[in-house]
Every structure is written in structure tokens, then in C-alpha cells.
Protein backbone atom coordinates (compact mmCIF):
# COMPACT_ATOMS: atom_id res chain seq x y z
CA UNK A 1 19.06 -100.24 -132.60
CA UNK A 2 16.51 -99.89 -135.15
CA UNK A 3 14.59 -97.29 -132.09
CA UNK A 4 17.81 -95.27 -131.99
CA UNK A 5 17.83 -94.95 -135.73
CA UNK A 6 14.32 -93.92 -135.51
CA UNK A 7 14.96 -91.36 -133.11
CA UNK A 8 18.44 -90.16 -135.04
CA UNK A 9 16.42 -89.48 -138.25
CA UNK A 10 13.25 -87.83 -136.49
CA UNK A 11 15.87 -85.61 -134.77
CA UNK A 12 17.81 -84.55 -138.09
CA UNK A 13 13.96 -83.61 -139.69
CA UNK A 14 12.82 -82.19 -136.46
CA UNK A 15 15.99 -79.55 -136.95
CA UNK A 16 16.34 -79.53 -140.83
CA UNK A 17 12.73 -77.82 -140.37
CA UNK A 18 13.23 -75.91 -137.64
CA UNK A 19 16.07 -74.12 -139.59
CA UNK A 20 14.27 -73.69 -142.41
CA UNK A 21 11.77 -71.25 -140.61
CA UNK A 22 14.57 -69.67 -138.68
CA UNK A 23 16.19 -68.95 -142.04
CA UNK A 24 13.00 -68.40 -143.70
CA UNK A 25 11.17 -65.64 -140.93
CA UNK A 26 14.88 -63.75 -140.89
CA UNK A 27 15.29 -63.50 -144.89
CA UNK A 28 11.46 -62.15 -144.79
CA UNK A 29 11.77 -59.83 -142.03
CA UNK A 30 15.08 -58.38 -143.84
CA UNK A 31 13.84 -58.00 -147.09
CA UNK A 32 10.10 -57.76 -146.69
CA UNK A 33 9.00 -55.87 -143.57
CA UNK A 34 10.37 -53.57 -141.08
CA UNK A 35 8.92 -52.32 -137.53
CA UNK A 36 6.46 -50.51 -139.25
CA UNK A 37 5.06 -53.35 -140.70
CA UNK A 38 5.82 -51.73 -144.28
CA UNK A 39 7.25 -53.40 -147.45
CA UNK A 40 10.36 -52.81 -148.53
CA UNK A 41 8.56 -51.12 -151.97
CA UNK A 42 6.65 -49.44 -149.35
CA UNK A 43 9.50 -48.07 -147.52
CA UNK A 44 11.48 -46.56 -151.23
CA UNK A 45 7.76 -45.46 -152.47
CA UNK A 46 7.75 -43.11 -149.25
CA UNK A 47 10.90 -42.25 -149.18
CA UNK A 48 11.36 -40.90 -152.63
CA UNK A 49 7.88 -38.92 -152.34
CA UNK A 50 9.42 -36.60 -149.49
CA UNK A 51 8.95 -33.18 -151.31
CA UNK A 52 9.50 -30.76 -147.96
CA UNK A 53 11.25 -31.02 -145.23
CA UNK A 54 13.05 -28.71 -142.48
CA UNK A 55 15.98 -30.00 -140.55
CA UNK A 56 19.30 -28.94 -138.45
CA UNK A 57 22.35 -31.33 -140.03
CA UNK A 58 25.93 -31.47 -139.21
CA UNK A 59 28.18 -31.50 -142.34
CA UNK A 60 31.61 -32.50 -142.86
CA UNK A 61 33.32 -32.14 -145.76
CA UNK A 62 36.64 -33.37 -146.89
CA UNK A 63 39.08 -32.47 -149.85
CA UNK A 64 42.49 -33.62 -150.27
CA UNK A 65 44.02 -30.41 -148.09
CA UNK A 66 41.73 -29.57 -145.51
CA UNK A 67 37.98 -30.63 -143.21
CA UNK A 68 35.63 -28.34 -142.14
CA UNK A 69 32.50 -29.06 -140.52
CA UNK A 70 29.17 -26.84 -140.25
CA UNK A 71 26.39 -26.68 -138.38
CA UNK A 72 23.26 -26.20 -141.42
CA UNK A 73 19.61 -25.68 -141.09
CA UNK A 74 17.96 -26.77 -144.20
CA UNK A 75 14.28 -25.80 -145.56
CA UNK A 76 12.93 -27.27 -148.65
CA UNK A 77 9.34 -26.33 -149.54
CA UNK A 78 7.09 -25.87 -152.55
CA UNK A 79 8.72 -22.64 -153.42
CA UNK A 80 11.82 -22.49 -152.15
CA UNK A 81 15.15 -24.05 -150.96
CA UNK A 82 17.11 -22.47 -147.76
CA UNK A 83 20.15 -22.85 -146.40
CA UNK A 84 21.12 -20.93 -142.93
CA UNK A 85 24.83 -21.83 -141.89
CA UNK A 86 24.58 -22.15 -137.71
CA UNK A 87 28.44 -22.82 -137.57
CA UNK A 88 31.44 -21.96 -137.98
CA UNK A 89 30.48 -18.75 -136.02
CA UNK A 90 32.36 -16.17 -138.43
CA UNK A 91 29.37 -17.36 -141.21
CA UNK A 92 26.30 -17.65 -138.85
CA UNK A 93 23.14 -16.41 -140.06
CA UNK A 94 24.32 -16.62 -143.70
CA UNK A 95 21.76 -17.52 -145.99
CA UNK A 96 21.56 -19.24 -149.51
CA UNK A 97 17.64 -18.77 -151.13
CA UNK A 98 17.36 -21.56 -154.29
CA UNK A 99 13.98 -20.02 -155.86
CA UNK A 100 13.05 -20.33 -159.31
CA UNK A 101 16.08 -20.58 -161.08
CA UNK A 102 17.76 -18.00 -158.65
CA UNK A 103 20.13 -18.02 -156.18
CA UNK A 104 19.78 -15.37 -153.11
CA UNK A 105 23.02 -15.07 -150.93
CA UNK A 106 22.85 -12.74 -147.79
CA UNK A 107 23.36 -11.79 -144.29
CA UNK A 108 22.90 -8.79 -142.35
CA UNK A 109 25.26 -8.26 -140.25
CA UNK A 110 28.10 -9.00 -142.85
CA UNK A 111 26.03 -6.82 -144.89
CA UNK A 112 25.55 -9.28 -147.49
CA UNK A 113 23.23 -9.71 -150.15
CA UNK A 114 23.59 -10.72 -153.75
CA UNK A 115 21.39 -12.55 -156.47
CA UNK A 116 22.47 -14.87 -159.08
CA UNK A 117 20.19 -15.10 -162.01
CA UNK A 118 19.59 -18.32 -163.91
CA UNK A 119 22.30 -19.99 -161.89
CA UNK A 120 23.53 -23.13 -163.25
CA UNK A 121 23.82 -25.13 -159.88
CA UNK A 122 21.16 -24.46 -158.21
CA UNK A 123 19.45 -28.13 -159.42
CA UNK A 124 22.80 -30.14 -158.37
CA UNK A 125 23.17 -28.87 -154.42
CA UNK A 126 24.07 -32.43 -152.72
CA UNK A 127 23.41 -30.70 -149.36
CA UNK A 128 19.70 -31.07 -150.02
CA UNK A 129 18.11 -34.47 -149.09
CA UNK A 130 15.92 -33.45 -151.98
CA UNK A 131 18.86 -33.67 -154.21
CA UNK A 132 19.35 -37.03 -153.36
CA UNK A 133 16.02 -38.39 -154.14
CA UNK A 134 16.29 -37.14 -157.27
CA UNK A 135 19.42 -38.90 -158.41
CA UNK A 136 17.78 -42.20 -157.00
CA UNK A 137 14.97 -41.94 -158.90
CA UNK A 138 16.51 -40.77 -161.94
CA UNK A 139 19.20 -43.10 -161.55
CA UNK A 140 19.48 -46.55 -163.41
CA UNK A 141 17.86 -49.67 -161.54
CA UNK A 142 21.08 -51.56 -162.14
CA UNK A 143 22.56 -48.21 -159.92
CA UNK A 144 20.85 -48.31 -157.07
CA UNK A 145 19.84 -50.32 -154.40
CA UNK A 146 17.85 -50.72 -150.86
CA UNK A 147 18.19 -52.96 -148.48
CA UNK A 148 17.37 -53.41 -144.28
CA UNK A 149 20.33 -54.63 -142.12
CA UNK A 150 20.74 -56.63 -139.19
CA UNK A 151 20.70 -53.23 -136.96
CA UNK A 152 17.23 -52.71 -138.47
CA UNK A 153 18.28 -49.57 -140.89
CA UNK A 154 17.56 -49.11 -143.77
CA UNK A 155 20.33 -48.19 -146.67
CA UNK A 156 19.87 -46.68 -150.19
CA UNK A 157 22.41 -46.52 -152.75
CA UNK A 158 23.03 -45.08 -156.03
CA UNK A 159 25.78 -45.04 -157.82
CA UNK A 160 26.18 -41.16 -159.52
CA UNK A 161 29.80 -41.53 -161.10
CA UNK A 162 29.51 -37.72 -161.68
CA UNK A 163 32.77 -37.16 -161.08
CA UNK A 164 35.90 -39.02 -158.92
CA UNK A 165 34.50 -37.00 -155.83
CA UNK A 166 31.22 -38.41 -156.19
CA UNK A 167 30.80 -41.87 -157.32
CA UNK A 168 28.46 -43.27 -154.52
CA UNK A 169 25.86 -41.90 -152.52
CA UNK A 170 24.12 -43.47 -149.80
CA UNK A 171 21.13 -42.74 -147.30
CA UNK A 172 20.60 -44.06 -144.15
CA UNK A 173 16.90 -44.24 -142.77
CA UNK A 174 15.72 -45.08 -139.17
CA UNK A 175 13.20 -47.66 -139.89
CA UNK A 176 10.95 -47.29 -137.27
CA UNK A 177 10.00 -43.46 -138.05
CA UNK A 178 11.29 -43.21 -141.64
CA UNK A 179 13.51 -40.79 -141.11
CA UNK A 180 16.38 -40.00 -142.79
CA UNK A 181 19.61 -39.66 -140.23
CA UNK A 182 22.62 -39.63 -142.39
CA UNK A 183 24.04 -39.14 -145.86
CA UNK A 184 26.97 -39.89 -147.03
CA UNK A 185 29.02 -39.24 -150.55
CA UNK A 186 32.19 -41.36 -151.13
CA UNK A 187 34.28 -41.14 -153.74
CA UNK A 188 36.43 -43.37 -156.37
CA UNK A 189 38.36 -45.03 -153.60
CA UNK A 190 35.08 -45.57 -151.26
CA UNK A 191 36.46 -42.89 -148.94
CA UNK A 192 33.57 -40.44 -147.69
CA UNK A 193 34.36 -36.69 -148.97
CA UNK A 194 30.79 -35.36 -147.43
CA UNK A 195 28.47 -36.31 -144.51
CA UNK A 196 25.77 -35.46 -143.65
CA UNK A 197 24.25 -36.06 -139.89
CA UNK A 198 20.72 -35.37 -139.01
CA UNK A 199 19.99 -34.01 -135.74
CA UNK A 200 16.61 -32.97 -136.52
CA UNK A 201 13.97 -33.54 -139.44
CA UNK A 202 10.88 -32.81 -140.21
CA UNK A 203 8.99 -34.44 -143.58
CA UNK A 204 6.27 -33.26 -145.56
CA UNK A 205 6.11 -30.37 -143.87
């Protein structure tokens, strides 16, 4: 009897401590390290120093009458921010420059072209991943977050409250490349007004 006990209580220590490191490796590997063997400060540090990029996105955008979706390519660098609209095919090939303090609409074969001095938006265009980065990092701690899920992606929040359309914002990252592949924009009932899909990036171009 006293054997059996024995046994009983090596048994119950035997699995207390293998379920500690079970619990312990899985709370490290989601909150410490990802495939890429980076830390999770790592990860945000890199993240928020993208400065260029060039990528194709799918958008959708929703109001309270209507949805339309567009096919975008997007090119931020040093001294400029594009915008070429791919679909809907009555707007292909139209363009939106942002360049110092300017906007530049045109396309030629609507004949289009018009410049907007000193416009006032041109800082606060939530199409651009760029534009996103910059709320996170300008945004309170208590705001924003980052975290790696079970599915081994990695999610960054910020809370904006800018107005009832945009109260949240939220990033998804691949975590094996560090590539962004979604955005999303939800407003004061958690319902997502814009998204953003990313068929194609480049970073740091």
C-alpha cells in the first residue's frame, strides 16, 4: 500500500512538471519568439521602421449605403506617395501623387490632371501602410498592443478614436517573412468599414 502511494505521488510530480514546461515553452514561444527566431520587441522595432514599400492591395470599403472594392497599387518612397487605382475599370490608371505637401491627381486617358496645394489630408491617408505606423507609434502605450496567436500571426492594435468610423485599427503580419498581409479599420460597434488585403509587398524598397 505504502508502494502504491509511492508510485501515486511520483506520478502526480512526474505530470505537475511536465505541465509546467508544456505551459511554460507555449507562453514563451507566444510572447517571446516567432519562426524567425525574433523577439516580440524585435518584431514591433522592425515593423514600425518600414519607411518604403511598393505593393498591389485589394480594398473594401464600407459606409452605411453602399461597398465598393478596388484593386490599388501603392508606392511609398523617400519622396513621394502613389496611388494607381487597377480596378474598378472605369478609374484604371488614375493616379494620386502625395509629394511635399501636394497632392497630384491625374490620368490620361480621362484627361485628368489637377494639383492641390498645401492639402490638408495628405498626412491622414489610411490607405497607406505608412499611415498606420505612424498612428502606432504616436499612439498612447495604454492604446496599442502586439501580440502572436496560436496560427502564428502576428496582430497590432491601436486604438485611434478619431472619429465613430475609425476607432480601431489593426495589422496583421505573416510572421515568418514580416510581412504585412492585411489591415483592417473597425469602427464604434467593432464592425470593419475598410480592409485592406495584401497580395503583394515589397519593404524597404
Amino acid at each position: 500500500m505504502k508502494n502504491m502511494k509511492k508510485i501515486f505521488f511520483f506520478l502526480i510530480i512526474v505530470m505537475i512538471f511536465i505541465i509546467s514546461i508544456i505551459f511554460f515553452l507555449k507562453s514563451n514561444y507566444k510572447n517571446n519568439k516567432t519562426g524567425n527566431n525574433k523577439s516580440i520587441e524585435e518584431i514591433e522595432s522592425y515593423i514600425l521602421n518600414i519607411k518604403t514599400y511598393k505593393a498591389t492591395l485589394n480594398v473594401n470599403i464600407k459606409n452605411n449605403r453602399n461597398e465598393n472594392n478596388y484593386k490599388i497599387m501603392q508606392e511609398v518612397t523617400n519622396e513621394y506617395e502613389k496611388q494607381v487605382t487597377i480596378e474598378p475599370e472605369e478609374i484604371n490608371g488614375l493616379e494620386m501623387i502625395f509629394k511635399n505637401g501636394t497632392l497630384e491627381i491625374k490620368n490620361t486617358e480621362l484627361n485628368l490632371s489637377k494639383i492641390y496645394e498645401n492639402y490638408p489630408n495628405v498626412s491622414e491617408n489610411n490607405l497607406f501602410l505608412t499611415q498606420f505606423l505612424q498612428t502606432y507609434k504616436n499612439g498612447e502605450k495604454q492604446n496599442r498592443s502586439i501580440e502572436v496567436t496560436d496560427d502564428n500571426e502576428i496582430i497590432m492594435k491601436i486604438k485611434t478614436d478619431k472619429n465613430k468610423y475609425d476607432v480601431t485599427q489593426v495589422l496583421y503580419v505573416n510572421m515568418k517573412n514580416l510581412k504585412p498581409e492585411k489591415l483592417e479599420i473597425l469602427d464604434n460597434n467593432n464592425n470593419i468599414k475598410v480592409y485592406i488585403l495584401y497580395n503583394e509587398i515589397e519593404i524597404n524598397i
